[in-house]
N, C-alpha and C. Protein backbone atom coordinates (compact mmCIF):
# COMPACT_ATOMS: atom_id res chain seq x y z
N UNK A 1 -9.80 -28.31 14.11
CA UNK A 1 -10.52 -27.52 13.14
C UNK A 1 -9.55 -26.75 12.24
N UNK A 2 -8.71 -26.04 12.71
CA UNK A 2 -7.25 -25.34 12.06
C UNK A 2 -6.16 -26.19 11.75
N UNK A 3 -5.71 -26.23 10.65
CA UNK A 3 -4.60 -26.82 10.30
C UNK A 3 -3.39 -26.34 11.47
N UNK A 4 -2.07 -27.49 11.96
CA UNK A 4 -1.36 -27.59 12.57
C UNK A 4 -0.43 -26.27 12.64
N UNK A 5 0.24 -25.68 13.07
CA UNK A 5 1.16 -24.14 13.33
C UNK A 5 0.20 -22.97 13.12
N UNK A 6 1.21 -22.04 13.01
CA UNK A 6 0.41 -20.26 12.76
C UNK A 6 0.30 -19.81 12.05
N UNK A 7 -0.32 -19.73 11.44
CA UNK A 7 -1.42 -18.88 10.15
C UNK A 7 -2.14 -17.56 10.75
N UNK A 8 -1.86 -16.46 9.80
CA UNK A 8 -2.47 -15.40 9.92
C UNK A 8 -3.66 -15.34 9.17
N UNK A 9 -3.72 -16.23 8.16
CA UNK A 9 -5.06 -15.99 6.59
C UNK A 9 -5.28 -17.58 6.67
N UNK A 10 -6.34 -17.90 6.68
CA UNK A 10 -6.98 -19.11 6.57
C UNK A 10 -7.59 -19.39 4.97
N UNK A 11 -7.63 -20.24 4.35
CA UNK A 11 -8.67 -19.80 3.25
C UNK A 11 -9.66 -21.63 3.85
N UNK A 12 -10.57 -21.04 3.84
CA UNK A 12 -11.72 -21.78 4.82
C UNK A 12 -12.67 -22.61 3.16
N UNK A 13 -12.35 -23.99 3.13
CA UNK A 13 -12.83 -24.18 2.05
C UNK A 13 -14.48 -24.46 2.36
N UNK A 14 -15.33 -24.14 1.41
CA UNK A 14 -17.09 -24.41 1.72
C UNK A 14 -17.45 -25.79 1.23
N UNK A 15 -16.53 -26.76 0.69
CA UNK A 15 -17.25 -28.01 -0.21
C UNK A 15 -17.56 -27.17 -1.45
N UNK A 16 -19.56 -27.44 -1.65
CA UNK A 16 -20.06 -27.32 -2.94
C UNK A 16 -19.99 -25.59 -2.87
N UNK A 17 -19.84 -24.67 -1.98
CA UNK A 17 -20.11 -23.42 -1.88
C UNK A 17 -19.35 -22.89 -2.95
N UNK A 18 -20.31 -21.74 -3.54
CA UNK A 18 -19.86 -21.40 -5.03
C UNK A 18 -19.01 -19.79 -4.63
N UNK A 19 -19.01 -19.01 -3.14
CA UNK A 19 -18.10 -18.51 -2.73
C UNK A 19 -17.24 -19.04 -1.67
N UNK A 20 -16.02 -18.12 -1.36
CA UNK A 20 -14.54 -18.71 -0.34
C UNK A 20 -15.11 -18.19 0.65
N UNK A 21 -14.53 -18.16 1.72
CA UNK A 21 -14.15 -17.86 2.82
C UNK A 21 -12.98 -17.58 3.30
N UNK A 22 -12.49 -16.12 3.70
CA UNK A 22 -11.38 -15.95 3.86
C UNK A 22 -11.17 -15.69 5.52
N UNK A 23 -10.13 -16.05 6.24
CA UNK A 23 -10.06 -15.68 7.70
C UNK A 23 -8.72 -14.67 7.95
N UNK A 24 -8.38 -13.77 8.45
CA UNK A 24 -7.65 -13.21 8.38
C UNK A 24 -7.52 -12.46 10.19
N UNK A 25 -6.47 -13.36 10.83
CA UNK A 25 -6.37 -13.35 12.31
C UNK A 25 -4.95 -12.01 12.64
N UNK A 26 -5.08 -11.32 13.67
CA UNK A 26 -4.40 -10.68 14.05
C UNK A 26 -3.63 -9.70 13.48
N UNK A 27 -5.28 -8.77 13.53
CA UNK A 27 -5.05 -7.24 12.77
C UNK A 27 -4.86 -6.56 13.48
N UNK A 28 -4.05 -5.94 13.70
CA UNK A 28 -3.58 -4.20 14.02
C UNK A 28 -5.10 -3.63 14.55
N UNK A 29 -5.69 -3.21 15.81
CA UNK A 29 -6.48 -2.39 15.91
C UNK A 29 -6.19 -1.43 14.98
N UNK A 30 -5.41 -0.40 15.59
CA UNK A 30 -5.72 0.24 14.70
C UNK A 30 -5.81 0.39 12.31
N UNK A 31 -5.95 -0.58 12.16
CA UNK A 31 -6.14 -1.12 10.80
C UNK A 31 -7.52 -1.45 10.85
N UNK A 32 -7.78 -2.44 12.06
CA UNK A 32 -9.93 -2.60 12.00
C UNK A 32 -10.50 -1.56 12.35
N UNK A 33 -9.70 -0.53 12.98
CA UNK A 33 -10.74 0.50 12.83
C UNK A 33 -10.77 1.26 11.59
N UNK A 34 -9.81 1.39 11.36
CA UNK A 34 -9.85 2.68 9.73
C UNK A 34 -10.55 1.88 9.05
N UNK A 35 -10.52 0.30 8.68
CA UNK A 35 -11.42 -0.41 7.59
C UNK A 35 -13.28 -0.08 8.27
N UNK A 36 -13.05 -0.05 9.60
CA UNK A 36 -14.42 -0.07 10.02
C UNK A 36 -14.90 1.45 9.86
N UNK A 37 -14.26 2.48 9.93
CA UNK A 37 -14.25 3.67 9.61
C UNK A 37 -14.96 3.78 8.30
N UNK A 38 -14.09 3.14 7.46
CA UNK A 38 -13.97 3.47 5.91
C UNK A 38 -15.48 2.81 5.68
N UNK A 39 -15.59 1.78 6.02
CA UNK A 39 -16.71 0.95 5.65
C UNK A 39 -18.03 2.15 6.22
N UNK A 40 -17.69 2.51 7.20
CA UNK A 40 -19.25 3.10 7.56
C UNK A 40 -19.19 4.28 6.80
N UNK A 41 -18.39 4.87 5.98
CA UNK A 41 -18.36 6.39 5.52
C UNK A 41 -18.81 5.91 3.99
N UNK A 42 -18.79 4.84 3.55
CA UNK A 42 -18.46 3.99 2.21
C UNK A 42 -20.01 3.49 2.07
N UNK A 43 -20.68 3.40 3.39
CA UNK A 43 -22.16 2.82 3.45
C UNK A 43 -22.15 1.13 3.16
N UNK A 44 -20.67 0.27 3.64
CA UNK A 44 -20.73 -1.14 3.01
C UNK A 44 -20.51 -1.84 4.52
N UNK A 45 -20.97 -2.74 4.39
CA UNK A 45 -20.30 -3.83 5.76
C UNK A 45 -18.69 -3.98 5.57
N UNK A 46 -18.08 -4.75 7.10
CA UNK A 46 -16.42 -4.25 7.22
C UNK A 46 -15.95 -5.46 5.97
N UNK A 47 -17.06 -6.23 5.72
CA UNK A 47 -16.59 -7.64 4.98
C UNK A 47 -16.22 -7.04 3.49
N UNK A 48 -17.55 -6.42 3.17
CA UNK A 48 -17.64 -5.75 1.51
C UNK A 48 -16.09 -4.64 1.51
N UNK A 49 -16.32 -3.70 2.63
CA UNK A 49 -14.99 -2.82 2.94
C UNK A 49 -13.61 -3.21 2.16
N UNK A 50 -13.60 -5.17 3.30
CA UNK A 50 -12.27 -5.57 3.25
C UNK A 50 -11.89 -6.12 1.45
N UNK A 51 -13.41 -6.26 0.94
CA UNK A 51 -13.37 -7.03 -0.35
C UNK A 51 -12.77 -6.13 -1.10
N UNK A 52 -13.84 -4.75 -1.04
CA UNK A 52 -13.17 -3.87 -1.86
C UNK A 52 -11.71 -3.28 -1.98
N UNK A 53 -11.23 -3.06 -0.43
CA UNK A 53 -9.85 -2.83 -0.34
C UNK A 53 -8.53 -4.08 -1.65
N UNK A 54 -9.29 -5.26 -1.19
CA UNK A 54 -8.27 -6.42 -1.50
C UNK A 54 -7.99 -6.47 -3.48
N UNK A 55 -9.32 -5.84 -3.61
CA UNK A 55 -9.26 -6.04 -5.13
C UNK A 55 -8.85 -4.84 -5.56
N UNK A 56 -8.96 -3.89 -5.08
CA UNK A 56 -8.04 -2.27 -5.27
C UNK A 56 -6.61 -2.79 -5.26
N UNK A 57 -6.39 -3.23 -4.08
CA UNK A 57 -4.72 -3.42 -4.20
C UNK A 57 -4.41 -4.64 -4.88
N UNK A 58 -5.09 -5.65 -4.80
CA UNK A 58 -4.68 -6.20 -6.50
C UNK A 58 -4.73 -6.01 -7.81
N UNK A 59 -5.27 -5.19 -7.82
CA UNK A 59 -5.22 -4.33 -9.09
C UNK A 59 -4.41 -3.09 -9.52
N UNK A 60 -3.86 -2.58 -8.55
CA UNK A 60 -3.18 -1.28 -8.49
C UNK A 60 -1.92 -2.18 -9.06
N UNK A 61 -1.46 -3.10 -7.81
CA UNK A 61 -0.35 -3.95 -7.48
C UNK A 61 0.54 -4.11 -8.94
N UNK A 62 -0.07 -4.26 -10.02
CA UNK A 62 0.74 -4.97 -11.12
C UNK A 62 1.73 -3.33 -12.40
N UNK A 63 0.97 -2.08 -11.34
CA UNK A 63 1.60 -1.21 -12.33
C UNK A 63 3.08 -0.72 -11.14
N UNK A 64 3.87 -0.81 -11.58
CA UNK A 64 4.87 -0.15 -10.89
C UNK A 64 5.32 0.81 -11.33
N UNK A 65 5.91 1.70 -10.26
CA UNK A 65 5.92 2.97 -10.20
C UNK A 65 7.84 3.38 -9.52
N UNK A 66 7.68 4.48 -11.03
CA UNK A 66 9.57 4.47 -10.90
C UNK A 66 9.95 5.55 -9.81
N UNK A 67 11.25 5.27 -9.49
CA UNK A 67 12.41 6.27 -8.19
C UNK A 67 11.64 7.44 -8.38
N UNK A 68 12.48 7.57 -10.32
CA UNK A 68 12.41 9.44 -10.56
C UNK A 68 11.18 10.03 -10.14
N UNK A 69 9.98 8.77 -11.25
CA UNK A 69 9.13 9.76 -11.10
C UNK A 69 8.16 9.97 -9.85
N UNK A 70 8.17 8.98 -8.55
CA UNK A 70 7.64 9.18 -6.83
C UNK A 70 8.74 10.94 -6.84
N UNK A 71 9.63 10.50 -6.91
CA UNK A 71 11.03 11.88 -6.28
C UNK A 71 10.04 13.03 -6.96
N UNK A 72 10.07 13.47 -8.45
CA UNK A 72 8.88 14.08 -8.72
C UNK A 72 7.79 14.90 -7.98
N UNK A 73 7.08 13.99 -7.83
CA UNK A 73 5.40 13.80 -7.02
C UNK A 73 6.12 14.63 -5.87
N UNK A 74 7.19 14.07 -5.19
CA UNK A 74 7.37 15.22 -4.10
C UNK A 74 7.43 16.46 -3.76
N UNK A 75 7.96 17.09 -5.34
CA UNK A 75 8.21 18.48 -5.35
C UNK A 75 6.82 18.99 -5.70
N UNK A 76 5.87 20.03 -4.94
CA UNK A 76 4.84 20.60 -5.45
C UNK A 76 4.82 21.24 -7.09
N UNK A 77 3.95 20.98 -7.60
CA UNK A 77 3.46 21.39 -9.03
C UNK A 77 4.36 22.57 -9.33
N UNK A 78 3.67 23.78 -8.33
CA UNK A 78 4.39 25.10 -8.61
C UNK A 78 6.03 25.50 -8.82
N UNK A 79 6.51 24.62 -8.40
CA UNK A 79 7.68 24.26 -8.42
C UNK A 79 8.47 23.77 -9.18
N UNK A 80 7.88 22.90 -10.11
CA UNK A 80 8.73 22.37 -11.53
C UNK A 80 8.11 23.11 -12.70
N UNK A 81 9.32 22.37 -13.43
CA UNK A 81 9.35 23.25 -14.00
C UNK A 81 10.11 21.78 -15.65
N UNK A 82 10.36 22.40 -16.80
CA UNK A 82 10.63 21.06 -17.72
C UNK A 82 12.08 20.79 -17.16
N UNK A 83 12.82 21.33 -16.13
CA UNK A 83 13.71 20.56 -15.34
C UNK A 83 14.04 21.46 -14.34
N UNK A 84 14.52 20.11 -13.56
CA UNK A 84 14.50 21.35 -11.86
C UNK A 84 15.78 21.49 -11.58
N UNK A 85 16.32 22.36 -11.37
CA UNK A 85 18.06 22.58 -11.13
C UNK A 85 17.64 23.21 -9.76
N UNK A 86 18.36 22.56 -9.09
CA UNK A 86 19.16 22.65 -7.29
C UNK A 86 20.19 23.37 -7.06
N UNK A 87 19.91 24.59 -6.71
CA UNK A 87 21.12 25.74 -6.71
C UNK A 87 21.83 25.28 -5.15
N UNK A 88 23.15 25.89 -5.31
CA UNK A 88 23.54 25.03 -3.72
C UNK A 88 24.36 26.84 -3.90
N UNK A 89 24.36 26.83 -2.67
CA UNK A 89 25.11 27.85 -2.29
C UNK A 89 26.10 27.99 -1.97
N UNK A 90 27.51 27.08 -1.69
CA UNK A 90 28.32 26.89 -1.29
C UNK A 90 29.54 26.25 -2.25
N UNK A 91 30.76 26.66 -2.45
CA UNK A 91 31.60 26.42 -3.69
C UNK A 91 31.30 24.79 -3.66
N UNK A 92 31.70 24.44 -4.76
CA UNK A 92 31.87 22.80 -5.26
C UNK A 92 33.13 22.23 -4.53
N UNK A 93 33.11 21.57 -3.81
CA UNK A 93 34.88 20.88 -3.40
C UNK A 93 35.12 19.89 -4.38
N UNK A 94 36.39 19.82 -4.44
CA UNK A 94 37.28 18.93 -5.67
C UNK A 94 36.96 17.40 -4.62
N UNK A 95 36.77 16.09 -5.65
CA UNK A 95 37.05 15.07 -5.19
C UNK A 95 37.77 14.82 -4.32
N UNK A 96 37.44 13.65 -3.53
CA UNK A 96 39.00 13.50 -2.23
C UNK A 96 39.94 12.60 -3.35
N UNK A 97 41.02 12.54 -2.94
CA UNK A 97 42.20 11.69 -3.47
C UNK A 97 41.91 10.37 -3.08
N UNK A 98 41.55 9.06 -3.20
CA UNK A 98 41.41 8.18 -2.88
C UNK A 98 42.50 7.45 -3.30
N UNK A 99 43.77 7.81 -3.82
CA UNK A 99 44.83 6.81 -4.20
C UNK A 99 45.43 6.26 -2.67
């Protein structure tokens, strides 16, 4: 019935069926539960859940997101400022000699 070796995602063809079938083997408990979580707080079955998840993150997926500005996001709001200078308390040491 399964194609030969190990596959985690099946894509299960229907013939004339005008939707897929997707199989997706050996999830993380804890991952079916937060989807099963999410799904019952969401009011959707874990299937609709998983649909919705898959097309969120294919869609998110294509904007990427730079170093600086995640590093940013880290520092709370209250905190920046139109640039953030890092006071250090301790003298500057001179380069080592690397000759």
């Amino acid at each position: 019935m399964y194609p030969k070796g190990t596959f985690d995602i099946f894509d299960i063809e229907g013939g004339s069926l005008s939707m897929a079938d997707l199989l997706v083997r050996d999830i993380d408990p804890a991952l079916k539960r937060r989807i099963k979580e999410n799904a019952r707080k969401n009011r959707r079955s874990i299937s609709e859940e998983a649909k919705t998840l898959f097309r969120k993150a294919l869609a998110g997926g294509q904007e990427r997101r730079k170093l600086g500005t995640a590093m940013m996001n880290l520092v709370p709001k209250r905190y920046r400022g139109d640039d953030l200078v890092v006071e250090v308390d301790e003298p500057i040491r001179p380069p080592p000699d690397l000759s």
